[in-house]
C-alpha atoms as a PDB file:
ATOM      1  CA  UNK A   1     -22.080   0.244 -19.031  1.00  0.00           C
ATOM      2  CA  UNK A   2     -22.471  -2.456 -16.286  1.00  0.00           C
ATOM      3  CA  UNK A   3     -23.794  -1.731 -12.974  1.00  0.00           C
ATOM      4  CA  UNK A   4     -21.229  -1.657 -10.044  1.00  0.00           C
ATOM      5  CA  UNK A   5     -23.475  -5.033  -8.830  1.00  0.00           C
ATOM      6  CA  UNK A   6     -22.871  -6.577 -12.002  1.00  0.00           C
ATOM      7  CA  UNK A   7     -19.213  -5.433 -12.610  1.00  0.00           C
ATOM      8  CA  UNK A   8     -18.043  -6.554  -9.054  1.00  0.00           C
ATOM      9  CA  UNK A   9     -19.237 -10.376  -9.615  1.00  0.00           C
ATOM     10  CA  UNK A  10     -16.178 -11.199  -9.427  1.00  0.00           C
ATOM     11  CA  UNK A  11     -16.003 -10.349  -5.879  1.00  0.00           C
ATOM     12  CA  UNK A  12     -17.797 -13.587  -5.008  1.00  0.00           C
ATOM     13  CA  UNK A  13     -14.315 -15.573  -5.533  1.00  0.00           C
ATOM     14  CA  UNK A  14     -13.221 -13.550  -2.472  1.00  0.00           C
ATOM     15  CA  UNK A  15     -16.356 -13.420  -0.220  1.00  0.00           C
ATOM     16  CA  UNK A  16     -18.059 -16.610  -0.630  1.00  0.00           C
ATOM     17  CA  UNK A  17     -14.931 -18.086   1.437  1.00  0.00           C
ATOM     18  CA  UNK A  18     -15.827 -15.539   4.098  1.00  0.00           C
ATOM     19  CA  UNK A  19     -19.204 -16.355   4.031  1.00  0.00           C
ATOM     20  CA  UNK A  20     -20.024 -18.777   6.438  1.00  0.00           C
ATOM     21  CA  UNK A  21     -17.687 -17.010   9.347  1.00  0.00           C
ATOM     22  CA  UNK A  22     -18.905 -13.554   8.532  1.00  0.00           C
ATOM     23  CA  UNK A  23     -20.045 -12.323  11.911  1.00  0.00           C
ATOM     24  CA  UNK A  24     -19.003  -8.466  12.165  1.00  0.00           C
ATOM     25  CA  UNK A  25     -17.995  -9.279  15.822  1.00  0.00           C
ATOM     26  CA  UNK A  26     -15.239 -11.546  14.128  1.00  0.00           C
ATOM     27  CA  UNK A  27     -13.375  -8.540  12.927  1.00  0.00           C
ATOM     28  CA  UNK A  28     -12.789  -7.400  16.219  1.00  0.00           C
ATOM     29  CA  UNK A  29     -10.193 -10.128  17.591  1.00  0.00           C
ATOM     30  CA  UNK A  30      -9.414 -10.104  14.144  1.00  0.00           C
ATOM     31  CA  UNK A  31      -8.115  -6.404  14.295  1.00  0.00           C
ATOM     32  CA  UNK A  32      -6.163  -7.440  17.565  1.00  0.00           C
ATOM     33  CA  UNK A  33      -4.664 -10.394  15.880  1.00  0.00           C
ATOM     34  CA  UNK A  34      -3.234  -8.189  13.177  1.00  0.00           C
ATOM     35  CA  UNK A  35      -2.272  -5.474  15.200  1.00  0.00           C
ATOM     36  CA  UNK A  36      -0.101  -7.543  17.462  1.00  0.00           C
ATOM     37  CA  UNK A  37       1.558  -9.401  15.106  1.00  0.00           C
ATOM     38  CA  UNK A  38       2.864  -5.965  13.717  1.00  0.00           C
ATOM     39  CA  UNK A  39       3.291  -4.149  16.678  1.00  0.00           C
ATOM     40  CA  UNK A  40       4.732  -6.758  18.397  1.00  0.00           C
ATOM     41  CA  UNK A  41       8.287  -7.706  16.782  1.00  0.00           C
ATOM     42  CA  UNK A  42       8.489  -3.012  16.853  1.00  0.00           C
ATOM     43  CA  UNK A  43       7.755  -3.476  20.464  1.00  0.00           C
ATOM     44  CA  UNK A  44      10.601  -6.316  20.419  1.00  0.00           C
ATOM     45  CA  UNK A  45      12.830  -4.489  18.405  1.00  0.00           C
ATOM     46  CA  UNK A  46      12.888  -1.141  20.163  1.00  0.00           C
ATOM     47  CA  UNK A  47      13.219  -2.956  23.461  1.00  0.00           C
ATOM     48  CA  UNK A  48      16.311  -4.705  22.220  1.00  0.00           C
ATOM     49  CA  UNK A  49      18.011  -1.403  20.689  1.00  0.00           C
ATOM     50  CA  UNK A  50      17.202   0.355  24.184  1.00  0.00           C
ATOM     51  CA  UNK A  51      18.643  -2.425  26.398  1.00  0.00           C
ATOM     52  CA  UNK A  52      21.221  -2.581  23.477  1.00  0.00           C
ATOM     53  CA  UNK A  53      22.438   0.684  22.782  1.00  0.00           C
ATOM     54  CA  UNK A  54      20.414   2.637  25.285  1.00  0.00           C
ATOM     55  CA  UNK A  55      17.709   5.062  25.098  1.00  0.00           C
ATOM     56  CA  UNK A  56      18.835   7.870  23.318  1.00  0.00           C
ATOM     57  CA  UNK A  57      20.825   6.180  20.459  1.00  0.00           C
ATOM     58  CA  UNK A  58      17.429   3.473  20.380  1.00  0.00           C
ATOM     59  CA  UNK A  59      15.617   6.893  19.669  1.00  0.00           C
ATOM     60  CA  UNK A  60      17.571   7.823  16.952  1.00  0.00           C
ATOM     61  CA  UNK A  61      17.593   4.916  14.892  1.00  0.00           C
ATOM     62  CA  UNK A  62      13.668   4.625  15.208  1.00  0.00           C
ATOM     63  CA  UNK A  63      13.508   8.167  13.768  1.00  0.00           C
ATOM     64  CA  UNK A  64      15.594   6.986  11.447  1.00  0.00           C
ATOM     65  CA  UNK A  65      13.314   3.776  10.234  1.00  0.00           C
ATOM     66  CA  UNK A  66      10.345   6.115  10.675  1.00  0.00           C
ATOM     67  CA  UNK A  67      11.580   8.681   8.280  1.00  0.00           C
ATOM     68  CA  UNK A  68      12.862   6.743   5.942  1.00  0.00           C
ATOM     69  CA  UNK A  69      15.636   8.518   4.707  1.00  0.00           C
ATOM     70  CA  UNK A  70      19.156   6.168   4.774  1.00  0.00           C
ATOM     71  CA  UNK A  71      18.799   3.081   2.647  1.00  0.00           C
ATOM     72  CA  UNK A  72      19.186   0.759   5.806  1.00  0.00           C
ATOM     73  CA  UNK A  73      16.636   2.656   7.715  1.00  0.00           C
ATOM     74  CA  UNK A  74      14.176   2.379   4.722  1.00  0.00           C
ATOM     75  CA  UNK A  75      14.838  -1.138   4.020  1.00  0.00           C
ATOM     76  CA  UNK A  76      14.282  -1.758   7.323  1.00  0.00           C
ATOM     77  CA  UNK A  77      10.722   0.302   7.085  1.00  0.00           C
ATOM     78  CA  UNK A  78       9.619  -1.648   4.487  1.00  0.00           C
ATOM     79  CA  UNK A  79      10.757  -5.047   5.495  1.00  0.00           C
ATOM     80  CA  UNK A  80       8.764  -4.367   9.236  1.00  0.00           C
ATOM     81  CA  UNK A  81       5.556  -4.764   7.147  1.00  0.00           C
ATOM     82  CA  UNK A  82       5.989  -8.587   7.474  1.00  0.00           C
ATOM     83  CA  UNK A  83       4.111  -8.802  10.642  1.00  0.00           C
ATOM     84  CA  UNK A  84       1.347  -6.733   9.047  1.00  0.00           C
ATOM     85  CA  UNK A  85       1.255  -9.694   6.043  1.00  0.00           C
ATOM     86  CA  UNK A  86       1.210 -12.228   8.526  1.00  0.00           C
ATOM     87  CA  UNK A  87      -1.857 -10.782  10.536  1.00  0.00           C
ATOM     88  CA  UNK A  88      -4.341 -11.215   8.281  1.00  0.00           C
ATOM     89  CA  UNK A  89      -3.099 -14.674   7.281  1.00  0.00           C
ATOM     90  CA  UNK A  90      -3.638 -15.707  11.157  1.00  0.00           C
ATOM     91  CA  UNK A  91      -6.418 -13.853  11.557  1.00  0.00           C
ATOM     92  CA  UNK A  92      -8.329 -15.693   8.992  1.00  0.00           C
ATOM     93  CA  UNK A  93      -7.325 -19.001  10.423  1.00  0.00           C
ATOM     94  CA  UNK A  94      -8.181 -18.577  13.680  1.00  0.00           C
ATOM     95  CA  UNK A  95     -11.044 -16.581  13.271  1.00  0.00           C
ATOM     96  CA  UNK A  96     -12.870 -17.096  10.229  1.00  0.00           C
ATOM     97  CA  UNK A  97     -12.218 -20.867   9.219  1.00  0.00           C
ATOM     98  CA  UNK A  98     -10.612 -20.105   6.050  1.00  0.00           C
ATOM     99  CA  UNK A  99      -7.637 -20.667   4.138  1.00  0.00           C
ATOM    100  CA  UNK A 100      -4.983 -18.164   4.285  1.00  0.00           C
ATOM    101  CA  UNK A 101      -4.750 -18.750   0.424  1.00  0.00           C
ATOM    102  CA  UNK A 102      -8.537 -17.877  -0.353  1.00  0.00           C
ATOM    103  CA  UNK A 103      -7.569 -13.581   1.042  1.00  0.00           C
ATOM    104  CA  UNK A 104      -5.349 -13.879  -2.563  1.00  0.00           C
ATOM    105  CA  UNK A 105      -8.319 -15.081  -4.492  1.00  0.00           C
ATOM    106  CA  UNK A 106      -9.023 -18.153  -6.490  1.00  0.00           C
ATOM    107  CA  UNK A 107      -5.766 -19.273  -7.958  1.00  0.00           C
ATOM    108  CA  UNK A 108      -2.482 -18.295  -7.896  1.00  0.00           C
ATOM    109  CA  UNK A 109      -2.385 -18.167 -11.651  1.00  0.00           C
ATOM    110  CA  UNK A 110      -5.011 -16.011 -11.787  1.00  0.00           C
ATOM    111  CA  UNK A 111      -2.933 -13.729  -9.317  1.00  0.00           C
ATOM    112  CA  UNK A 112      -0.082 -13.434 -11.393  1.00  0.00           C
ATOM    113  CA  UNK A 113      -2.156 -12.712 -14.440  1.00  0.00           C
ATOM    114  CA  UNK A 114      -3.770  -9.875 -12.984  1.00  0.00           C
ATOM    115  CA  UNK A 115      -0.729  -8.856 -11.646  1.00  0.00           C
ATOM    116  CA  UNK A 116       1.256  -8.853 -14.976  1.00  0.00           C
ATOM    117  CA  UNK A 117      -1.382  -7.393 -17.174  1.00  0.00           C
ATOM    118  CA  UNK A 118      -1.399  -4.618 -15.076  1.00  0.00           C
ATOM    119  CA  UNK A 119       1.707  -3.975 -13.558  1.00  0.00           C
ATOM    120  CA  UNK A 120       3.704  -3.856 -17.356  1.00  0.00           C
ATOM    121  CA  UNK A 121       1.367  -0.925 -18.587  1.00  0.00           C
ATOM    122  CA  UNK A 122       1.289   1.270 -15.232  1.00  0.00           C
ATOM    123  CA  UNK A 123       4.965   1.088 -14.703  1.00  0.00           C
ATOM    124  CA  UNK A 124       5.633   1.739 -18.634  1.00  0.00           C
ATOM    125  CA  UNK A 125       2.762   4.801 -18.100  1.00  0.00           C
ATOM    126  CA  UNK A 126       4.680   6.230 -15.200  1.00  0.00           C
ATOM    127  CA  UNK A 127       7.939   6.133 -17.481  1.00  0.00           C
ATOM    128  CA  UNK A 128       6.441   8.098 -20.058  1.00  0.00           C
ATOM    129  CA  UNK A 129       5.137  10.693 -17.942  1.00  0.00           C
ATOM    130  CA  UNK A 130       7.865  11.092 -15.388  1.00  0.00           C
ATOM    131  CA  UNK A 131      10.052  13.463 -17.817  1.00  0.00           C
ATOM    132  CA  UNK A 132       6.768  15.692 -17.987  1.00  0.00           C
ATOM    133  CA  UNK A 133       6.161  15.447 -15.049  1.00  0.00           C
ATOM    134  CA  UNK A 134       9.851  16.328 -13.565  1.00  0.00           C
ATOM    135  CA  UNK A 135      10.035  18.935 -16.219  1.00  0.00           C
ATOM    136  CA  UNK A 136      11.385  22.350 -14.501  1.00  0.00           C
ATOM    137  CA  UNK A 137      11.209  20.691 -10.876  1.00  0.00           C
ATOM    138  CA  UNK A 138      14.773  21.162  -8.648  1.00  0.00           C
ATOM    139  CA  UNK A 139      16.137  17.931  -8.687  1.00  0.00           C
ATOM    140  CA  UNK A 140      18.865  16.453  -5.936  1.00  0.00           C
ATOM    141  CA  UNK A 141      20.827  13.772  -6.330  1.00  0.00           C
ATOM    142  CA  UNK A 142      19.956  10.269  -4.377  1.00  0.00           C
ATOM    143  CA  UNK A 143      21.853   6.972  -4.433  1.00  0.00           C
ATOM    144  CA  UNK A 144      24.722   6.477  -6.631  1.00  0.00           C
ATOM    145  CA  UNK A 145      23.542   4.094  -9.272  1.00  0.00           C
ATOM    146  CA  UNK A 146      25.847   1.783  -7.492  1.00  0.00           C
ATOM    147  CA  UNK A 147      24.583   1.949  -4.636  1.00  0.00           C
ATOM    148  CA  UNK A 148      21.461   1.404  -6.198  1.00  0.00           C
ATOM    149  CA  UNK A 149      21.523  -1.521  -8.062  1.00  0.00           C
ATOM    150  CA  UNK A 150      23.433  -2.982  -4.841  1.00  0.00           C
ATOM    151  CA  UNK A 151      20.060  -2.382  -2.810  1.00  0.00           C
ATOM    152  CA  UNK A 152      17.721  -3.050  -5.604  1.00  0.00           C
ATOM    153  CA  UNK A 153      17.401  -6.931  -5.027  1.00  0.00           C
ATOM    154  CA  UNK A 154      16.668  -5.647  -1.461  1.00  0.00           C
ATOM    155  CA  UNK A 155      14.023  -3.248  -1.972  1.00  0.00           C
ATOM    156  CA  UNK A 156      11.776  -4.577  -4.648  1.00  0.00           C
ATOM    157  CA  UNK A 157      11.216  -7.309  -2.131  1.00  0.00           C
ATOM    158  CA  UNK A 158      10.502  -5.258   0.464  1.00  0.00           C
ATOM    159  CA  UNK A 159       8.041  -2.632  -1.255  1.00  0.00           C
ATOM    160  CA  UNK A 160       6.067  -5.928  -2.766  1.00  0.00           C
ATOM    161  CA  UNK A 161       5.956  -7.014   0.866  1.00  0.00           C
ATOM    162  CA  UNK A 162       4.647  -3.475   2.195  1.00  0.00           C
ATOM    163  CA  UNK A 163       2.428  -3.351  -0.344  1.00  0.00           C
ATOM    164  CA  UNK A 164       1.072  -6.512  -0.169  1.00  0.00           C
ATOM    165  CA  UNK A 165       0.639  -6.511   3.627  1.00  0.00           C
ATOM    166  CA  UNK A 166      -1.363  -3.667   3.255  1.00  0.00           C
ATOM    167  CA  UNK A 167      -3.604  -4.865   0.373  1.00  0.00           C
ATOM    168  CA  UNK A 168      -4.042  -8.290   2.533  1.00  0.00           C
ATOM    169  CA  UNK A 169      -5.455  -6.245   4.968  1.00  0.00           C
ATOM    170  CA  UNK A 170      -7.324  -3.764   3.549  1.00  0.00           C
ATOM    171  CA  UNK A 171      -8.360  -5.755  -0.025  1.00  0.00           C
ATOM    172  CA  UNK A 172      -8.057  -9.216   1.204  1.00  0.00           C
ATOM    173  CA  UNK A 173      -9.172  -9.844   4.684  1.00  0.00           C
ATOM    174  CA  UNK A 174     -11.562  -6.412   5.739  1.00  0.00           C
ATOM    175  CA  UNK A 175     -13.086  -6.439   1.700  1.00  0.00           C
ATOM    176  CA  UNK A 176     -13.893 -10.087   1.627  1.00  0.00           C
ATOM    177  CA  UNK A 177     -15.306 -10.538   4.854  1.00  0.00           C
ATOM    178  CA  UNK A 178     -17.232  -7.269   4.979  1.00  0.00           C
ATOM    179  CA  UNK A 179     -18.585  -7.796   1.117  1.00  0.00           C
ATOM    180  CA  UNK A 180     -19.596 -11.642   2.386  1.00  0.00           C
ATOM    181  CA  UNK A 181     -21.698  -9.688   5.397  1.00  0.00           C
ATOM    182  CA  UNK A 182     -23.236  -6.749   2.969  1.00  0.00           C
ATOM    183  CA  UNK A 183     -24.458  -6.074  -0.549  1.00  0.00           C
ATOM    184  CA  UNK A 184     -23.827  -2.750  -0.918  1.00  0.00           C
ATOM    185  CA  UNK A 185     -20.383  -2.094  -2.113  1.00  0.00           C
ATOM    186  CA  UNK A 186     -20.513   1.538  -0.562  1.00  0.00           C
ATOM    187  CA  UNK A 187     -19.908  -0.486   2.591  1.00  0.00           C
ATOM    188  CA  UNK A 188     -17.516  -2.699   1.557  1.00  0.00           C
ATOM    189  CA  UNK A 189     -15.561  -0.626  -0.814  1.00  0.00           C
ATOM    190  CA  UNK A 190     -16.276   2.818   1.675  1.00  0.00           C
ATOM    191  CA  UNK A 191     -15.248   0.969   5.359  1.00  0.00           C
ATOM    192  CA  UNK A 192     -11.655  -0.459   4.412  1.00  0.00           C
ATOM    193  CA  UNK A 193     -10.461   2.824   2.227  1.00  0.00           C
ATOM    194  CA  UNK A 194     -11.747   4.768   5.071  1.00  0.00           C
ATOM    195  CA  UNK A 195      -9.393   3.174   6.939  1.00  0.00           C
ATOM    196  CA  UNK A 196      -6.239   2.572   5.186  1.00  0.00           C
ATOM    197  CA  UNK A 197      -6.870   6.648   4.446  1.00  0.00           C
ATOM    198  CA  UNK A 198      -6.954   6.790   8.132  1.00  0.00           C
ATOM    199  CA  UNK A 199      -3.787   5.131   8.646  1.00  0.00           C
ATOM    200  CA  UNK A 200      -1.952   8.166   6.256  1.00  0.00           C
ATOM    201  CA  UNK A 201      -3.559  10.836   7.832  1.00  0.00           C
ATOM    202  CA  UNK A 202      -0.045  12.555  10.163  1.00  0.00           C
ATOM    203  CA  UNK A 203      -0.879  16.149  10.360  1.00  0.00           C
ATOM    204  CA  UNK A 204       2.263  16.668  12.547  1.00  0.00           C
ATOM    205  CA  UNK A 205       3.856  15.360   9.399  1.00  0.00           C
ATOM    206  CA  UNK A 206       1.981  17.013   6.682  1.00  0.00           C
ATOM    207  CA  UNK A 207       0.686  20.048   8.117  1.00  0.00           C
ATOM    208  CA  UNK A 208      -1.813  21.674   6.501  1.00  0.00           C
ATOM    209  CA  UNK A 209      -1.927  19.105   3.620  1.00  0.00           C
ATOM    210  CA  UNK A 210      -2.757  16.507   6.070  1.00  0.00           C
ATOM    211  CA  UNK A 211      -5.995  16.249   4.682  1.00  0.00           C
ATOM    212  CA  UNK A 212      -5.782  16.403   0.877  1.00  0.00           C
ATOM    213  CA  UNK A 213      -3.496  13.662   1.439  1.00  0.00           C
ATOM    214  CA  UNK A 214      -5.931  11.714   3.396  1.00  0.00           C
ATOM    215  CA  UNK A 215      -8.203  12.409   0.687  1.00  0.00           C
ATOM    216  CA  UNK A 216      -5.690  10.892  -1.754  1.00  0.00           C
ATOM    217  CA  UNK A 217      -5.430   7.524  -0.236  1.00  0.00           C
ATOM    218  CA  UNK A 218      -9.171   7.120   0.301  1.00  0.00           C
ATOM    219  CA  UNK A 219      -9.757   7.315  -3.667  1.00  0.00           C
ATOM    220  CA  UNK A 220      -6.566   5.316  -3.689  1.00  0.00           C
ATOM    221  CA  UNK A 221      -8.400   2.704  -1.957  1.00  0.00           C
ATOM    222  CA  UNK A 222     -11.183   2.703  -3.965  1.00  0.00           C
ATOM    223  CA  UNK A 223      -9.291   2.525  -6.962  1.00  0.00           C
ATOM    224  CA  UNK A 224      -7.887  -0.733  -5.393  1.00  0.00           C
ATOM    225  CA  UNK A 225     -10.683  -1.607  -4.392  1.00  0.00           C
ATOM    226  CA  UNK A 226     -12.592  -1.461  -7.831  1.00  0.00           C
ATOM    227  CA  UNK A 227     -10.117  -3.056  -9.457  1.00  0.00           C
ATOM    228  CA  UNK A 228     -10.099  -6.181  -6.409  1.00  0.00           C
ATOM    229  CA  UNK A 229     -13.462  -6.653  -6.827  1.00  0.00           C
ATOM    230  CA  UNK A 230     -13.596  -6.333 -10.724  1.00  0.00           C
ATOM    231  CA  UNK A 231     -11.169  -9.717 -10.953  1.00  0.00           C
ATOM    232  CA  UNK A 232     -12.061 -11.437  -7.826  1.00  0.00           C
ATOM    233  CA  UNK A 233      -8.185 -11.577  -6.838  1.00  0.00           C
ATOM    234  CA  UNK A 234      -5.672  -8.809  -5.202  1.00  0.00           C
ATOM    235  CA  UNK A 235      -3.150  -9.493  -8.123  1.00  0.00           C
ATOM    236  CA  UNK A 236      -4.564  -6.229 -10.303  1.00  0.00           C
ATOM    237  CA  UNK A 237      -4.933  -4.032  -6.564  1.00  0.00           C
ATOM    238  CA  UNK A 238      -1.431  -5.125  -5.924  1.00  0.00           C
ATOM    239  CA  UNK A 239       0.647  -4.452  -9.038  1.00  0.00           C
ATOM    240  CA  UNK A 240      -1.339  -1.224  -9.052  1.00  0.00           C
ATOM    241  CA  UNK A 241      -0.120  -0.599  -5.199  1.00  0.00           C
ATOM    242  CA  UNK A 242       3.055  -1.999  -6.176  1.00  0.00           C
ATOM    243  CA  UNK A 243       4.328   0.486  -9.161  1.00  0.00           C
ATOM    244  CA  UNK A 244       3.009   3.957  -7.669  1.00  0.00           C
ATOM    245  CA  UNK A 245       4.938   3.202  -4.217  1.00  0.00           C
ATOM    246  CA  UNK A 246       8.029   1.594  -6.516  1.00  0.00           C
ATOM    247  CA  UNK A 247       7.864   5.133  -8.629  1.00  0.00           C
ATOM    248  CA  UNK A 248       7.584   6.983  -5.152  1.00  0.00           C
ATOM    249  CA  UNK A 249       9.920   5.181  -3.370  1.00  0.00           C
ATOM    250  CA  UNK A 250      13.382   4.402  -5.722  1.00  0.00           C
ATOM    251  CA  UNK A 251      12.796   6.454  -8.789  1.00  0.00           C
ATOM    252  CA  UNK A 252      12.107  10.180  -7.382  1.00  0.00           C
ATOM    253  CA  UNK A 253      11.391  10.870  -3.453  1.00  0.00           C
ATOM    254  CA  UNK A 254      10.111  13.412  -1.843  1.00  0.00           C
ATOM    255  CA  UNK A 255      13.547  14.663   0.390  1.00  0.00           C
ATOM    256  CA  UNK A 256      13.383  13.537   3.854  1.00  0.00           C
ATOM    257  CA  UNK A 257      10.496  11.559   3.463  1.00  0.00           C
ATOM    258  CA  UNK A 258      10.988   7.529   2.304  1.00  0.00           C
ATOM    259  CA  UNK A 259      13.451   8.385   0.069  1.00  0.00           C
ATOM    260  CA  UNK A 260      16.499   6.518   1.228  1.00  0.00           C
ATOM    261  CA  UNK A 261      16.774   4.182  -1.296  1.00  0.00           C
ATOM    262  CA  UNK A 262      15.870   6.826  -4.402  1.00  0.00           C
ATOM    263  CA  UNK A 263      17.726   7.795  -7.279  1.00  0.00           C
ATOM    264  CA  UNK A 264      16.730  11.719  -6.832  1.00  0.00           C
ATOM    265  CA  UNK A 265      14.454  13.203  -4.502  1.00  0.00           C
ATOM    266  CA  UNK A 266      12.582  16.928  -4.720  1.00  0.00           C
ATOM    267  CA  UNK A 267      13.065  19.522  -1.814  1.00  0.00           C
ATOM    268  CA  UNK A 268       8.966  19.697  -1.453  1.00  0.00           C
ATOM    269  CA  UNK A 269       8.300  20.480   2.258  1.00  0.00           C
ATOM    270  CA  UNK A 270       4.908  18.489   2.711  1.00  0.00           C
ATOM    271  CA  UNK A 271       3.370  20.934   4.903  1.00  0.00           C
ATOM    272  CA  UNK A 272       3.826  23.796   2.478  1.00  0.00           C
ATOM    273  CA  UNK A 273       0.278  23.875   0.919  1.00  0.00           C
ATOM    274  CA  UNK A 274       1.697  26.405  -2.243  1.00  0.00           C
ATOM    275  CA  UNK A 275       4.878  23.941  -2.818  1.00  0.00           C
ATOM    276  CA  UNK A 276       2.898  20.412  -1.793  1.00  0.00           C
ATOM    277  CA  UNK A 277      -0.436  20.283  -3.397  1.00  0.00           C
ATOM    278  CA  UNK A 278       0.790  21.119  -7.273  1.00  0.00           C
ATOM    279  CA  UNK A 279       2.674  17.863  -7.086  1.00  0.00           C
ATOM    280  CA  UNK A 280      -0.803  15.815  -4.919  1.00  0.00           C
ATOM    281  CA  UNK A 281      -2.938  16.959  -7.821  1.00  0.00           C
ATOM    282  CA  UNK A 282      -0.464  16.071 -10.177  1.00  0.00           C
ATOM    283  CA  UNK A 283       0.285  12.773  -8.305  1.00  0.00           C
ATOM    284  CA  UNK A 284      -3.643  12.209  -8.051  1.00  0.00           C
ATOM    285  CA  UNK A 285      -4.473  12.742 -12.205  1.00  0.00           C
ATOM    286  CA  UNK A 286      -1.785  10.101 -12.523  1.00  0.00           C
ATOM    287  CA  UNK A 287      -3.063   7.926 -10.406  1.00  0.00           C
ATOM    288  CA  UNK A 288      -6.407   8.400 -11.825  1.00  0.00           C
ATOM    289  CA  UNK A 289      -5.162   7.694 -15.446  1.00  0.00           C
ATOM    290  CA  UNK A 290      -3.073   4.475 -14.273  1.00  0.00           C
ATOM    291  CA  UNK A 291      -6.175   3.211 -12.711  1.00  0.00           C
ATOM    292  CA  UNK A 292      -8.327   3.709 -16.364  1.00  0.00           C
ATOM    293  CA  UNK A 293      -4.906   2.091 -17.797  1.00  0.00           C
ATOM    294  CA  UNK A 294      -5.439  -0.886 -15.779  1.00  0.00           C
ATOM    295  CA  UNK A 295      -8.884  -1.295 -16.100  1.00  0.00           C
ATOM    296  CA  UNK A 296      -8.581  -1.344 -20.102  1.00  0.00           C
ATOM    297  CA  UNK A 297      -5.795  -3.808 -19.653  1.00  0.00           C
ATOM    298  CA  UNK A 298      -7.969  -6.310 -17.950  1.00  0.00           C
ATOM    299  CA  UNK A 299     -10.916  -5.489 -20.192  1.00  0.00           C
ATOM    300  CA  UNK A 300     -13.359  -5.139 -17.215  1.00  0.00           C
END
């Protein structure tokens, strides 16, 4: 078996463009760069609903985006993540002296390899194993298939956008530039699933389970991570990102939680540790075993 030094070669297609602006001190503006030019069109938006509609019915609709649960308020959700792809894309620019481009990795064909060769045996994985998995569970009724085809050309755009705004971030931009500063991938790998972990952790959403799923996402972003710097590109990380939150987010939902736009959703209250975690470990083995999927796909 090859050492992680060894196996992550590939990694040098994203760093060595990072390289020669690497300075940790960079990642600092960097971080206010991205963070404005996703918190800035919210800011813009809520100010227009409140001088618009006023401050209670602003209120609601925000809930309503937050939560996820109407198909216009989770388009909407997932279609706000376009400031959060364009941060990283400035940031590098202005920053860093790079390409926007070289966050991707070296080509775009090589992109769009990755992304196919993993993307057709994960989804077809999660096909198989959602009837097993679903087997027994209380089922309710989402969108109308209708309805769902009508929204479909709307949504797959908009979770490949979410997704890929946060794997810019996390994969692309802190990754590259951090694996261009240090050697050790502990660092590299550890610091950005750290925090995109960080960013899920809501105990006054989850409860009690806030935690195990904080845990989730950080081996989530290793898993992304591995797989980033095994092919030197975010097309693998992405297509990996892309069918779990696809799965999550149109095929079955968790009720009242981002699952406007699904086709059924399960009554699981997320801060119920007895009715939650059964379905996070569940959630986490297949995650585990589409990883291994992927990596045997791409042969590294």
């Amino acid at each position: 078996m090859l050492s992680p030094i060894v196996a992550y070669a590939p990694q040098e297609h994203l760093s060595a463009p990072a390289r020669p602006k690497a300075e940790l001190w960079r990642l600092i503006p960097g971080a206010v760069v991205i963070a404005a030019l996703y918190l800035g069109p919210l800011a813009l938006l809520s100010l227009y609903l409140t001088e618009r509609y006023g401050k209670l019915i602003a209120t609601a609709l925000f809930e309503r985006i937050v939560h996820g649960d109407t198909p216009g308020g989770m388009l909407l959700l997932l279609w706000t993540f376009l400031g959060l792809a364009l941060g990283p894309l400035a940031a590098v620019r202005l920053l860093h002296g790079r390409g926007a481009t070289t966050l991707f990795g070296p080509s775009w064909s090589s992109v769009r390899r990755d992304f196919l060769r993993v993307f057709v045996p994960v989804f077809g994985l999660q096909m198989v194993l959602l009837p097993m998995t679903l087997h027994g569970a209380e089922l309710r009724p989402g969108l109308g298939l209708v309805a769902f085809v009508f929204y479909l050309p709307f949504a797959l755009p908009g979770i490949l956008l979410q997704t890929g705004a946060e794997e810019l971030v996390f994969r692309g931009y802190l990754q590259s530039q951090l694996a261009a500063r240090f050697r050790s991938p502990a660092i590299w790998i550890g610091v950005p699933s750290v925090l995109f972990a960080w960013g899920h952790h809501l105990p006054e959403e989850y409860g009690q389970n806030a935690w195990l799923i904080t845990l989730w996402a950080v081996i989530f972003g290793v898993l992304a991570a591995d797989l980033t710097a095994r092919t030197g590109n975010l097309g693998a990380a992405l297509a990996f990102h892309f069918t779990n939150n696809a799965v999550a987010l149109l095929i079955v939902g968790v009720s009242g939680n981002l699952d406007g736009l699904a086709l059924w959703s399960l009554p699981i209250d997320l801060k119920d540790a007895g009715a939650a975690r059964p379905a996070l470990i569940l959630d986490s083995a297949t995650m585990i075993v589409s990883w291994l999927l992927a990596r045997l796909s791409l042969r590294v």
